[in-house]
PDB file of N, CA and C in Angstrom:
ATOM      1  N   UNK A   1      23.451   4.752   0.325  1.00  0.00           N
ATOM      2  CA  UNK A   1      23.453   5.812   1.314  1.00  0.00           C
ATOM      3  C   UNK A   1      22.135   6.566   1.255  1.00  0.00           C
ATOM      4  N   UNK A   2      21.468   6.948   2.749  1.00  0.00           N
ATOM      5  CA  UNK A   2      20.189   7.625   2.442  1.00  0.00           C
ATOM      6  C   UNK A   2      20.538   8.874   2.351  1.00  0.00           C
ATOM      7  N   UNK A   3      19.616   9.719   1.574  1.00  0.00           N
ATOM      8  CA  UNK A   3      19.665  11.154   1.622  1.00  0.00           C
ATOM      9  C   UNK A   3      18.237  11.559   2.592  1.00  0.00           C
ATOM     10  N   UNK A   4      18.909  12.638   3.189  1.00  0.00           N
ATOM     11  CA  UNK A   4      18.208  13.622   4.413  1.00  0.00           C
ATOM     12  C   UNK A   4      18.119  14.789   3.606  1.00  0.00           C
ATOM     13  N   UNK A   5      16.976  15.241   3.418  1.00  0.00           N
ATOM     14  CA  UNK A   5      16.883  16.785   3.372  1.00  0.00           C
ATOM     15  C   UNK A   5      15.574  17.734   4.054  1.00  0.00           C
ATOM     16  N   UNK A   6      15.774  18.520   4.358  1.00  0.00           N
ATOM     17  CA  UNK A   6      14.733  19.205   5.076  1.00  0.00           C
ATOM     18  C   UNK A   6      13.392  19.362   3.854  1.00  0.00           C
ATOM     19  N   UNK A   7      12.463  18.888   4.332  1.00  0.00           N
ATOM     20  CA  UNK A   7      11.482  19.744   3.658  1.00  0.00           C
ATOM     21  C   UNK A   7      10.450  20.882   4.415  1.00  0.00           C
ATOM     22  N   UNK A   8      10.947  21.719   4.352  1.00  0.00           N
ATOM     23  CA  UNK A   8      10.075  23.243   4.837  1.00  0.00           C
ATOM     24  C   UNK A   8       8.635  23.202   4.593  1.00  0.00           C
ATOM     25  N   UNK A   9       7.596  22.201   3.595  1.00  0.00           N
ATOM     26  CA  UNK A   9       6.338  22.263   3.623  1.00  0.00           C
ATOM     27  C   UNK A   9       6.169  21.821   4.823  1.00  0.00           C
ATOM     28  N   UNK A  10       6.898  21.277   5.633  1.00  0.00           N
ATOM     29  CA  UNK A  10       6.057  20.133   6.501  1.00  0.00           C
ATOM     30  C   UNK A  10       7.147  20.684   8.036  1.00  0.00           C
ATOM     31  N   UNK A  11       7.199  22.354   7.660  1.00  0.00           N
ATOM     32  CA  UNK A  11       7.645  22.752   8.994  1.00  0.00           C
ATOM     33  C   UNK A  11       8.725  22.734   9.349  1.00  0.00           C
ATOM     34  N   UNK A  12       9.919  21.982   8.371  1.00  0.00           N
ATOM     35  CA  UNK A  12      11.193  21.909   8.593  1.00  0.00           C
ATOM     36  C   UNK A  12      11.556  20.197   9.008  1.00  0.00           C
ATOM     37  N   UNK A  13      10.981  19.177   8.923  1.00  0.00           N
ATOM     38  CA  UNK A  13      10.499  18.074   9.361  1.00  0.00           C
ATOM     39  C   UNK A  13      11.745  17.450   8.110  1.00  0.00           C
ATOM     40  N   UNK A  14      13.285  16.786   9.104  1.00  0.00           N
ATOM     41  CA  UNK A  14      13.422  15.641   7.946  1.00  0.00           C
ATOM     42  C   UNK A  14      12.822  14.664   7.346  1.00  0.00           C
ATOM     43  N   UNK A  15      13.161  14.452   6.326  1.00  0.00           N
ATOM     44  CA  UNK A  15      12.179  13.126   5.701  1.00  0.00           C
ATOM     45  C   UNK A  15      13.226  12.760   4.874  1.00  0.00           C
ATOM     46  N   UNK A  16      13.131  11.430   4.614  1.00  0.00           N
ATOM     47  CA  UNK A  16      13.776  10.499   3.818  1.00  0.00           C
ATOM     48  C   UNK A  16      13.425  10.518   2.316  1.00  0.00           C
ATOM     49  N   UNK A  17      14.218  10.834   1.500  1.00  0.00           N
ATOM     50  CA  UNK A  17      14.087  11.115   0.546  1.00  0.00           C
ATOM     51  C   UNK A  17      13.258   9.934  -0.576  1.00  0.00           C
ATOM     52  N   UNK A  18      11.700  10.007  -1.196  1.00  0.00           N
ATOM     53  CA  UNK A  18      10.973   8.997  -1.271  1.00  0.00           C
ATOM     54  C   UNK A  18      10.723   7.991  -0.658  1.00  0.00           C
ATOM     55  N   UNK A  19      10.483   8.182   0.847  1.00  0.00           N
ATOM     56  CA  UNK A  19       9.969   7.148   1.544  1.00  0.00           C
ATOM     57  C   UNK A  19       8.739   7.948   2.593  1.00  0.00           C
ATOM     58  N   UNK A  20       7.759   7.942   0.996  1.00  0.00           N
ATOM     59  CA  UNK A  20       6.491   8.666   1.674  1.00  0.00           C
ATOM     60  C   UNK A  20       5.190   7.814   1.956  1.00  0.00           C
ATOM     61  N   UNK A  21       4.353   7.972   2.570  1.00  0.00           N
ATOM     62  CA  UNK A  21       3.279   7.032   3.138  1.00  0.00           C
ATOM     63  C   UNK A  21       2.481   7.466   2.794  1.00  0.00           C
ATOM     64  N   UNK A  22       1.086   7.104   2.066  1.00  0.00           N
ATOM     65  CA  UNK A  22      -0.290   7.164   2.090  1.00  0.00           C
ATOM     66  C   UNK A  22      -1.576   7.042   2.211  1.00  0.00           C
ATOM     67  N   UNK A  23      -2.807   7.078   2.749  1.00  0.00           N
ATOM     68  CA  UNK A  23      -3.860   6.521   2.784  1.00  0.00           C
ATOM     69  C   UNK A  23      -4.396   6.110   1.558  1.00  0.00           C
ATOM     70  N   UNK A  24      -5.032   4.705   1.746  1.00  0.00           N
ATOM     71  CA  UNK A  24      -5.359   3.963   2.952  1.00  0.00           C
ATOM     72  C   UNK A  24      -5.086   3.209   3.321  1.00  0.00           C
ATOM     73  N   UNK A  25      -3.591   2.818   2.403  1.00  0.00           N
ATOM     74  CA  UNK A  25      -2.813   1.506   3.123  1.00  0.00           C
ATOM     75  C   UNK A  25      -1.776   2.229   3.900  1.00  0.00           C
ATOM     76  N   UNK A  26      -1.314   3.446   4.239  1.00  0.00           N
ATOM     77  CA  UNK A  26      -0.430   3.842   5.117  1.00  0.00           C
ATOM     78  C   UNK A  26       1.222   2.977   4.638  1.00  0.00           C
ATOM     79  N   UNK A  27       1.663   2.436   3.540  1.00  0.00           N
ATOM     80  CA  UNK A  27       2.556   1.660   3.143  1.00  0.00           C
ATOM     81  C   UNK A  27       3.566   2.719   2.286  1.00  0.00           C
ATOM     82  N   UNK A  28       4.792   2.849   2.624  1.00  0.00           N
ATOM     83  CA  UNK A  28       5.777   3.209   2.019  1.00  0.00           C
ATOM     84  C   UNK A  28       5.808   3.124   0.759  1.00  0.00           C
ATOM     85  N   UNK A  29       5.664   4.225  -0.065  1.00  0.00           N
ATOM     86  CA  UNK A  29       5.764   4.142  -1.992  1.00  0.00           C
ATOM     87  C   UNK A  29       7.418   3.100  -2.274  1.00  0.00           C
ATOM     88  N   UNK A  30       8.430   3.451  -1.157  1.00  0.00           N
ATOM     89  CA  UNK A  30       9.342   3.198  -1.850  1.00  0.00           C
ATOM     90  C   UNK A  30      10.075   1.952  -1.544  1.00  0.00           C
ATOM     91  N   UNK A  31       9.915   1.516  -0.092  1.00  0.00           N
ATOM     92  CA  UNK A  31       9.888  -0.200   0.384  1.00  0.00           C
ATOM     93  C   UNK A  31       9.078  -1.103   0.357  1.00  0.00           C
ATOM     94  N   UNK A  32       7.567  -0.073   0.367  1.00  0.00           N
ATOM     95  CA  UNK A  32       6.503  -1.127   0.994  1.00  0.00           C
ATOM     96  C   UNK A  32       6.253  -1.763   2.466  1.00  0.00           C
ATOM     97  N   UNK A  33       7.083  -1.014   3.350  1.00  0.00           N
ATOM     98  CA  UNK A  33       6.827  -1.257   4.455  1.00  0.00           C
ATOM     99  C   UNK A  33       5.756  -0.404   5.203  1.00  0.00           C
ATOM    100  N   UNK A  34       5.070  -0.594   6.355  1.00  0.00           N
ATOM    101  CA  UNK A  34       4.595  -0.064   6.974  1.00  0.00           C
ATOM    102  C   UNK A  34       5.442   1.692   7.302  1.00  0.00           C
ATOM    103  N   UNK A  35       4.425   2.845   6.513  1.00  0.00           N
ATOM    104  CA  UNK A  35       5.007   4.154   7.312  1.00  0.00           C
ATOM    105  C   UNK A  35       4.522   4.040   8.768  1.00  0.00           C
ATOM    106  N   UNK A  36       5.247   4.994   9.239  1.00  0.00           N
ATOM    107  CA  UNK A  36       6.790   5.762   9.365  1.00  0.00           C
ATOM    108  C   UNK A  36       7.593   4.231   8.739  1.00  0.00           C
ATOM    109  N   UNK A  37       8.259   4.156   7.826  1.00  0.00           N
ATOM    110  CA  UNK A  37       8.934   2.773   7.443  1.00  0.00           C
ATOM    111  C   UNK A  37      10.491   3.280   8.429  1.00  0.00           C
ATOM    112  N   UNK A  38      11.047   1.857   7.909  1.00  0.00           N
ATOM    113  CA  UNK A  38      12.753   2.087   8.848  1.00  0.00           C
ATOM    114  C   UNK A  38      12.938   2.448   8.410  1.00  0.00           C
ATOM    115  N   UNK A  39      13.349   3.091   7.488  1.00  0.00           N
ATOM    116  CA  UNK A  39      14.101   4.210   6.659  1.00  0.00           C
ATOM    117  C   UNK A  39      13.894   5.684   7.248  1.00  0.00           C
ATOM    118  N   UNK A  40      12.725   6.279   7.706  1.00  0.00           N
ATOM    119  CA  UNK A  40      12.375   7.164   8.396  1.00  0.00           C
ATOM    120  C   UNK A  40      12.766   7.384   9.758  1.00  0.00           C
ATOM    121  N   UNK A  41      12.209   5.631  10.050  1.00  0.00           N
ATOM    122  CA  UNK A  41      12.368   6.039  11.952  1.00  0.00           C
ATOM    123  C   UNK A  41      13.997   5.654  12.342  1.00  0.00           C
ATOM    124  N   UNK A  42      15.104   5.138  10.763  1.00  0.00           N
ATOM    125  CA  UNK A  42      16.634   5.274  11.358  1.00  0.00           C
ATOM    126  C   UNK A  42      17.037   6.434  11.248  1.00  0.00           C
ATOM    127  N   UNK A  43      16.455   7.406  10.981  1.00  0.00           N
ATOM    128  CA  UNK A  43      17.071   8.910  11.366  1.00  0.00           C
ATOM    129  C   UNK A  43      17.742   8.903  12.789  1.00  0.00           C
ATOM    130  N   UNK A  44      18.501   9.522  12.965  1.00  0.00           N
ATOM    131  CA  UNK A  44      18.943   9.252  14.405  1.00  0.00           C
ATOM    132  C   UNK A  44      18.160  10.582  14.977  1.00  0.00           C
ATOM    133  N   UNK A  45      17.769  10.163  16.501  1.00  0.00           N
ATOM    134  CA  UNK A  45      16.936  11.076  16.801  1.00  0.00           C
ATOM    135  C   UNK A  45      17.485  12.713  17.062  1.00  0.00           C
ATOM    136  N   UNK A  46      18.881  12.781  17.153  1.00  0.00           N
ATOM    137  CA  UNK A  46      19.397  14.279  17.475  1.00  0.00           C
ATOM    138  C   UNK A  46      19.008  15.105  16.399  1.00  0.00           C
ATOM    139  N   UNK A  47      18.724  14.432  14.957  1.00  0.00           N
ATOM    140  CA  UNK A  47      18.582  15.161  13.874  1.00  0.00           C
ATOM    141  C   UNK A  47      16.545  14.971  13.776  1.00  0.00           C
ATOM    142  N   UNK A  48      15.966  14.990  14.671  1.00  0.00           N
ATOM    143  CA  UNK A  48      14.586  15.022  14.503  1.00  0.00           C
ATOM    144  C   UNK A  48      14.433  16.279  14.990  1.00  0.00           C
ATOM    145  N   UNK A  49      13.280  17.365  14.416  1.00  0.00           N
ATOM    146  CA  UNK A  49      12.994  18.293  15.249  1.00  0.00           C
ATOM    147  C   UNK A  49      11.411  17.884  16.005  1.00  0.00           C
ATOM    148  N   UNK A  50      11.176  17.440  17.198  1.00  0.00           N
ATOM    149  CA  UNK A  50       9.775  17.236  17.406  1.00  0.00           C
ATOM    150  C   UNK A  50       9.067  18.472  17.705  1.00  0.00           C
ATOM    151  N   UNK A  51       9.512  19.278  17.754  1.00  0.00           N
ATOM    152  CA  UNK A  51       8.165  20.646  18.072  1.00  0.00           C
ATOM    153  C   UNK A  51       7.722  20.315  16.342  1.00  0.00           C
ATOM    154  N   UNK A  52       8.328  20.141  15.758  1.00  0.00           N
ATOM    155  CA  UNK A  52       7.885  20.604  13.897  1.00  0.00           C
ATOM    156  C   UNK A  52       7.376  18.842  13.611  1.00  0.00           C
ATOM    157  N   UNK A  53       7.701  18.464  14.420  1.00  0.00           N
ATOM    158  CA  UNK A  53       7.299  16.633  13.914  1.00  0.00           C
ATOM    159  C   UNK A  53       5.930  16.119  14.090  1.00  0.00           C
ATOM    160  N   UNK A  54       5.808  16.731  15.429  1.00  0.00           N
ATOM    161  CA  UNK A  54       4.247  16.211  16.424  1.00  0.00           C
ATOM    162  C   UNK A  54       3.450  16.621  15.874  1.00  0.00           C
ATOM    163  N   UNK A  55       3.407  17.906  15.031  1.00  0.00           N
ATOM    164  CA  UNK A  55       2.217  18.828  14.683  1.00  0.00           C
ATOM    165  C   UNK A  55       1.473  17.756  13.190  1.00  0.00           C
ATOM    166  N   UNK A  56       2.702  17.344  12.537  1.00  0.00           N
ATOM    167  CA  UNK A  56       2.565  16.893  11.173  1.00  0.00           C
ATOM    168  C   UNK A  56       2.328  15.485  11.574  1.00  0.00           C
ATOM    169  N   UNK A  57       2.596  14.882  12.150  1.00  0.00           N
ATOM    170  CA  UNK A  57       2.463  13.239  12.364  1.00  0.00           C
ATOM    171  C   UNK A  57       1.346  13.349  13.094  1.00  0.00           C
ATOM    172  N   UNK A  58       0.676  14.069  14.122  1.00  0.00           N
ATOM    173  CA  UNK A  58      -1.002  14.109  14.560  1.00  0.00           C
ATOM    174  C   UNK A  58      -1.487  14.126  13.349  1.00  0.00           C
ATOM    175  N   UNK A  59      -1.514  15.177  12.569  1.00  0.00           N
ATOM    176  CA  UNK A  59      -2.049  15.438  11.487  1.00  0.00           C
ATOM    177  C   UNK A  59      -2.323  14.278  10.560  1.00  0.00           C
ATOM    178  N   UNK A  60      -1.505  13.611  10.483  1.00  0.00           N
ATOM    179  CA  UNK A  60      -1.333  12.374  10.050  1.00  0.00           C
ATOM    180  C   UNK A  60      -2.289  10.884  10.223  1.00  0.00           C
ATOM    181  N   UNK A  61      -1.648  10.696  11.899  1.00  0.00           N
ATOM    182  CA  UNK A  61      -2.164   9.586  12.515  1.00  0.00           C
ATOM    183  C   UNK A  61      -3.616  10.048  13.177  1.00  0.00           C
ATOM    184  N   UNK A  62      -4.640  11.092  12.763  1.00  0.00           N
ATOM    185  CA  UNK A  62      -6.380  10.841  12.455  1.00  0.00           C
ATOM    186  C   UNK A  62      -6.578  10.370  11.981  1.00  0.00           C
ATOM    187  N   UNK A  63      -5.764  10.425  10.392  1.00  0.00           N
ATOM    188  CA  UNK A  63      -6.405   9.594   9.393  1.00  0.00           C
ATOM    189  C   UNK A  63      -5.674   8.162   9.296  1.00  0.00           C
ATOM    190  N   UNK A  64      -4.623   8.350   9.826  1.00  0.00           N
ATOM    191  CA  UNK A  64      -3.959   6.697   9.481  1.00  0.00           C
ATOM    192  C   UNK A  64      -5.208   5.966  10.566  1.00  0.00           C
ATOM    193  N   UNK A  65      -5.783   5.976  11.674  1.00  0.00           N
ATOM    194  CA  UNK A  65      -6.438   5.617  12.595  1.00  0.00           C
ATOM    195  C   UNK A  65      -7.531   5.062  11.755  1.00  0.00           C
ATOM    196  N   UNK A  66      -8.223   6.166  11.583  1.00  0.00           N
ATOM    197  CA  UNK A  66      -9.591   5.607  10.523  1.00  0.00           C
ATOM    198  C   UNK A  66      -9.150   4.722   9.649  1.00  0.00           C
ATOM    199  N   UNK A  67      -8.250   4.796   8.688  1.00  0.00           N
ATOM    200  CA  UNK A  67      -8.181   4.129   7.279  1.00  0.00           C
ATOM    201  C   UNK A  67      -7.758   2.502   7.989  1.00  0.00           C
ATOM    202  N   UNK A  68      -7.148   2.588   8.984  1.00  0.00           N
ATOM    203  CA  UNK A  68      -6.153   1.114   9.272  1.00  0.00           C
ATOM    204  C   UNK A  68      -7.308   0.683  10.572  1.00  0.00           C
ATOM    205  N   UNK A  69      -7.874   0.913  11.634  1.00  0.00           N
ATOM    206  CA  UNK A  69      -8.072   0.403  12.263  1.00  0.00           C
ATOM    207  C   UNK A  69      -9.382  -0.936  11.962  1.00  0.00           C
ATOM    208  N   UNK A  70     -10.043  -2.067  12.401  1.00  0.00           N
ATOM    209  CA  UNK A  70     -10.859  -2.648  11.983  1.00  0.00           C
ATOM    210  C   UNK A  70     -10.355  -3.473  10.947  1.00  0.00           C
ATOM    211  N   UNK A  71      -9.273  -3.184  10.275  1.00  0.00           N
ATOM    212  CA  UNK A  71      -8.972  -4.296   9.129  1.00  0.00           C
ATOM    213  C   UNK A  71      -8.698  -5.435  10.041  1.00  0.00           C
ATOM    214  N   UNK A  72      -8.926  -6.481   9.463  1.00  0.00           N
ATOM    215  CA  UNK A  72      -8.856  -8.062   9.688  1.00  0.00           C
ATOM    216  C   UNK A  72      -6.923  -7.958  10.505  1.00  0.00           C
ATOM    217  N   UNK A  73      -6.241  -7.593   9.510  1.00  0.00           N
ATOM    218  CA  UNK A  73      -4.912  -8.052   9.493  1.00  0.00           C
ATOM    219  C   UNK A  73      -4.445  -6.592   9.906  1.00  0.00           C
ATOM    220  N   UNK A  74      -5.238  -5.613   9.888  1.00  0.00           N
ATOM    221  CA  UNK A  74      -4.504  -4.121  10.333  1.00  0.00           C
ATOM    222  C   UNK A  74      -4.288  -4.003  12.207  1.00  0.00           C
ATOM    223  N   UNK A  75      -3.713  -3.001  12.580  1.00  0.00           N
ATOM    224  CA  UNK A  75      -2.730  -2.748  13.872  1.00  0.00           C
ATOM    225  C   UNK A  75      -3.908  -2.302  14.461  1.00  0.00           C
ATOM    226  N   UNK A  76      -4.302  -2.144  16.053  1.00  0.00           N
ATOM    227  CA  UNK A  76      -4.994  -1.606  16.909  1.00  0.00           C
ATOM    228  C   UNK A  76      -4.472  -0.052  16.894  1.00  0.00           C
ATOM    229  N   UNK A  77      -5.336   0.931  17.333  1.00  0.00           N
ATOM    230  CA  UNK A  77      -5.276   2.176  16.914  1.00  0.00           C
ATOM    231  C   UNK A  77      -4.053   2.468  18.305  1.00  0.00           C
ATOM    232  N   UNK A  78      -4.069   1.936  19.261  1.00  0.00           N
ATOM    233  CA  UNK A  78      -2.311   2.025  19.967  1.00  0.00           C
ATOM    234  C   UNK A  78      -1.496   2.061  19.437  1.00  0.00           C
ATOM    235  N   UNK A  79      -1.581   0.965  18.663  1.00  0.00           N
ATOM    236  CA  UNK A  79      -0.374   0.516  17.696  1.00  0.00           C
ATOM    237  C   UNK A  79      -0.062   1.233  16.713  1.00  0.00           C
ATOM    238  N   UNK A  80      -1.101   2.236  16.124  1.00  0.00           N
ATOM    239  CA  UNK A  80      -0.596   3.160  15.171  1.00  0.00           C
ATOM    240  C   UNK A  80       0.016   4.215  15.974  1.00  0.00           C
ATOM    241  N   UNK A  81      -0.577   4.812  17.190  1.00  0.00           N
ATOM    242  CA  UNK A  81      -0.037   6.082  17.440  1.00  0.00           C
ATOM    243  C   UNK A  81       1.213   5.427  17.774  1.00  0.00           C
ATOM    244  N   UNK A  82       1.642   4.211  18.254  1.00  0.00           N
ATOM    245  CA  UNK A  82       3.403   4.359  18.670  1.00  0.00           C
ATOM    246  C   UNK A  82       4.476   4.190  17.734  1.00  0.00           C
ATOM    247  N   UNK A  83       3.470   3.528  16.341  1.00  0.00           N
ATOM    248  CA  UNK A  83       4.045   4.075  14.968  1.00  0.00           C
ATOM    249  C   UNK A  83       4.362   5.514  14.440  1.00  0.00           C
ATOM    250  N   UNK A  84       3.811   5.969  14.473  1.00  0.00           N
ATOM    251  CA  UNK A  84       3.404   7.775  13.726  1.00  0.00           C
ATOM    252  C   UNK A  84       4.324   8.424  14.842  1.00  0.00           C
ATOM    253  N   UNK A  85       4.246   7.882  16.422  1.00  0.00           N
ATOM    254  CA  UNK A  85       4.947   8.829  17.283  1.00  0.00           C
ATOM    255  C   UNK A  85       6.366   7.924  17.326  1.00  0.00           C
ATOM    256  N   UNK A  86       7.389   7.161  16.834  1.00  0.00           N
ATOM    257  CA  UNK A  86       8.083   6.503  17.299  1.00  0.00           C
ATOM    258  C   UNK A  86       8.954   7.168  18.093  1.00  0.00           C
ATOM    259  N   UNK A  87       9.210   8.397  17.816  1.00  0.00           N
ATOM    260  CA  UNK A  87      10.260   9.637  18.143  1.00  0.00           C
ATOM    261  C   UNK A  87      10.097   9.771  19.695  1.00  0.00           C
ATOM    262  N   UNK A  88       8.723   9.583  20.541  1.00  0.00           N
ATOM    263  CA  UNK A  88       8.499   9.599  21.595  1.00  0.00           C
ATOM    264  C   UNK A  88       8.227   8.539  22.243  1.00  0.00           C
ATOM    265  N   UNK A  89       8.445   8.605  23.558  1.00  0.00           N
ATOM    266  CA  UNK A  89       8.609   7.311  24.326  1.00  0.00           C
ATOM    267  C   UNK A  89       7.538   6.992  25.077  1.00  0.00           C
ATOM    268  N   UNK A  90       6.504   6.770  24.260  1.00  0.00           N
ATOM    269  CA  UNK A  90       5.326   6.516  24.680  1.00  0.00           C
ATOM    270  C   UNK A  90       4.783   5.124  25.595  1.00  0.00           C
ATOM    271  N   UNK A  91       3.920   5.149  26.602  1.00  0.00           N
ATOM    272  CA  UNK A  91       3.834   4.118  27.021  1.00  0.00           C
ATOM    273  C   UNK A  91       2.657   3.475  26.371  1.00  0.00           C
ATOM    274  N   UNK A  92       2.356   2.603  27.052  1.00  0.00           N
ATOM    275  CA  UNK A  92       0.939   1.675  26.427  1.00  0.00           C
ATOM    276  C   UNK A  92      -0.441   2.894  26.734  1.00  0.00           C
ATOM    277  N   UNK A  93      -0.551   3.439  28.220  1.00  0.00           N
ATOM    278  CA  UNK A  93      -1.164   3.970  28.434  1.00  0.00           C
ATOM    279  C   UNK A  93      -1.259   4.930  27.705  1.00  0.00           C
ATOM    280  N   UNK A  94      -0.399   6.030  27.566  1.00  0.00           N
ATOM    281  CA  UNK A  94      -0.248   7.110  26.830  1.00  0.00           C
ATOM    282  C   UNK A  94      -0.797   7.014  25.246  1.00  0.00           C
ATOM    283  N   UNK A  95      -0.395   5.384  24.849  1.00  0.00           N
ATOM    284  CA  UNK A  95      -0.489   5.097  23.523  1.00  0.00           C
ATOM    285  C   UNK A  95      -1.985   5.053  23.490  1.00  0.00           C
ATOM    286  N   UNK A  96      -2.764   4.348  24.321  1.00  0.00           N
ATOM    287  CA  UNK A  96      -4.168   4.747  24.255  1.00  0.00           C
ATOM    288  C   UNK A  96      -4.715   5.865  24.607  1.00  0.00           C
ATOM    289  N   UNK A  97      -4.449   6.979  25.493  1.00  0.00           N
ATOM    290  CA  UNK A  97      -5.513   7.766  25.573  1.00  0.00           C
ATOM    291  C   UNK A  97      -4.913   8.835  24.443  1.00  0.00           C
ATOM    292  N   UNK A  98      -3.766   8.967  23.526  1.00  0.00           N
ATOM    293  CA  UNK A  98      -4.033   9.605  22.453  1.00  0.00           C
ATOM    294  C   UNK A  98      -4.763   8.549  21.290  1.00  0.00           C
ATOM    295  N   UNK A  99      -5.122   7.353  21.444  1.00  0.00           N
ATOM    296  CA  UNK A  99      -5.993   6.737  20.015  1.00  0.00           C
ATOM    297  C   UNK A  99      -7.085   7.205  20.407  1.00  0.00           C
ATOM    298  N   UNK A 100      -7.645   7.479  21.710  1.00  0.00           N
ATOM    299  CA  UNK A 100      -9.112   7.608  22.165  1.00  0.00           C
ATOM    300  C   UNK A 100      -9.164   8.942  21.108  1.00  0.00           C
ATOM    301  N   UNK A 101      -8.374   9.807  21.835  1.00  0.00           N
ATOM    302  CA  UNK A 101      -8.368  11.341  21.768  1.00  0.00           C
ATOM    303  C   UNK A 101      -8.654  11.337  20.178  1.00  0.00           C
ATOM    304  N   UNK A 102      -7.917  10.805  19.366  1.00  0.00           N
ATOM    305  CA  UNK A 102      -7.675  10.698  18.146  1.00  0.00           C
ATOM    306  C   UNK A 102      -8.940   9.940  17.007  1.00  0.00           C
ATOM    307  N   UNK A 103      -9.505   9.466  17.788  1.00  0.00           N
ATOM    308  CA  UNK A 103     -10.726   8.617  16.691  1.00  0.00           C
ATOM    309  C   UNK A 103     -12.028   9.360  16.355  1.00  0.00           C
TER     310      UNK A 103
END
């Protein structure tokens, strides 16, 4: 069973309890999957707050952008923001002009 608990550093933002991501592989400490890993993005979305989410996951996906983009085997910088944003229903378009915005 996963545990949910609020953490208030990060604005009130659920998070999955050790399933944190870091630069510069952006990879889950605790699956090894690509963050936001499934463990994060199966939160169901009624329990997401995005006014407190967007602020911290921008914050985020600058640097996931830099560290991941250009690798051989790493994601196009689209592909990260519709990672980092999964919560929103982003289109392709949208997904690029925030990587532009973002690099």
């Amino acid at each position: 069973m996963q545990e949910w608990q609020t953490n208030s550093g990060l604005g009130g933002v659920l998070t999955v309890s050790g399933h944190l991501g870091y630069h510069p592989t952006w990879d889950c400490e605790r699956c090894g999957e690509p963050w936001p890993c499934p463990a994060l993005r199966d939160i169901p979305r009624h329990q997401l707050r995005p006014a407190a989410l967007i602020p911290v996951m921008a914050f985020l996906l600058r640097g996931a952008i830099r560290d991941l983009r250009g690798r051989a085997e790493g994601p196009e910088p689209p592909e990260i923001v519709r990672r980092f944003l999964w919560f929103l229903p982003l289109t392709e378009v949208e997904a690029r002009a925030i990587a532009r915005r973002l690099r």
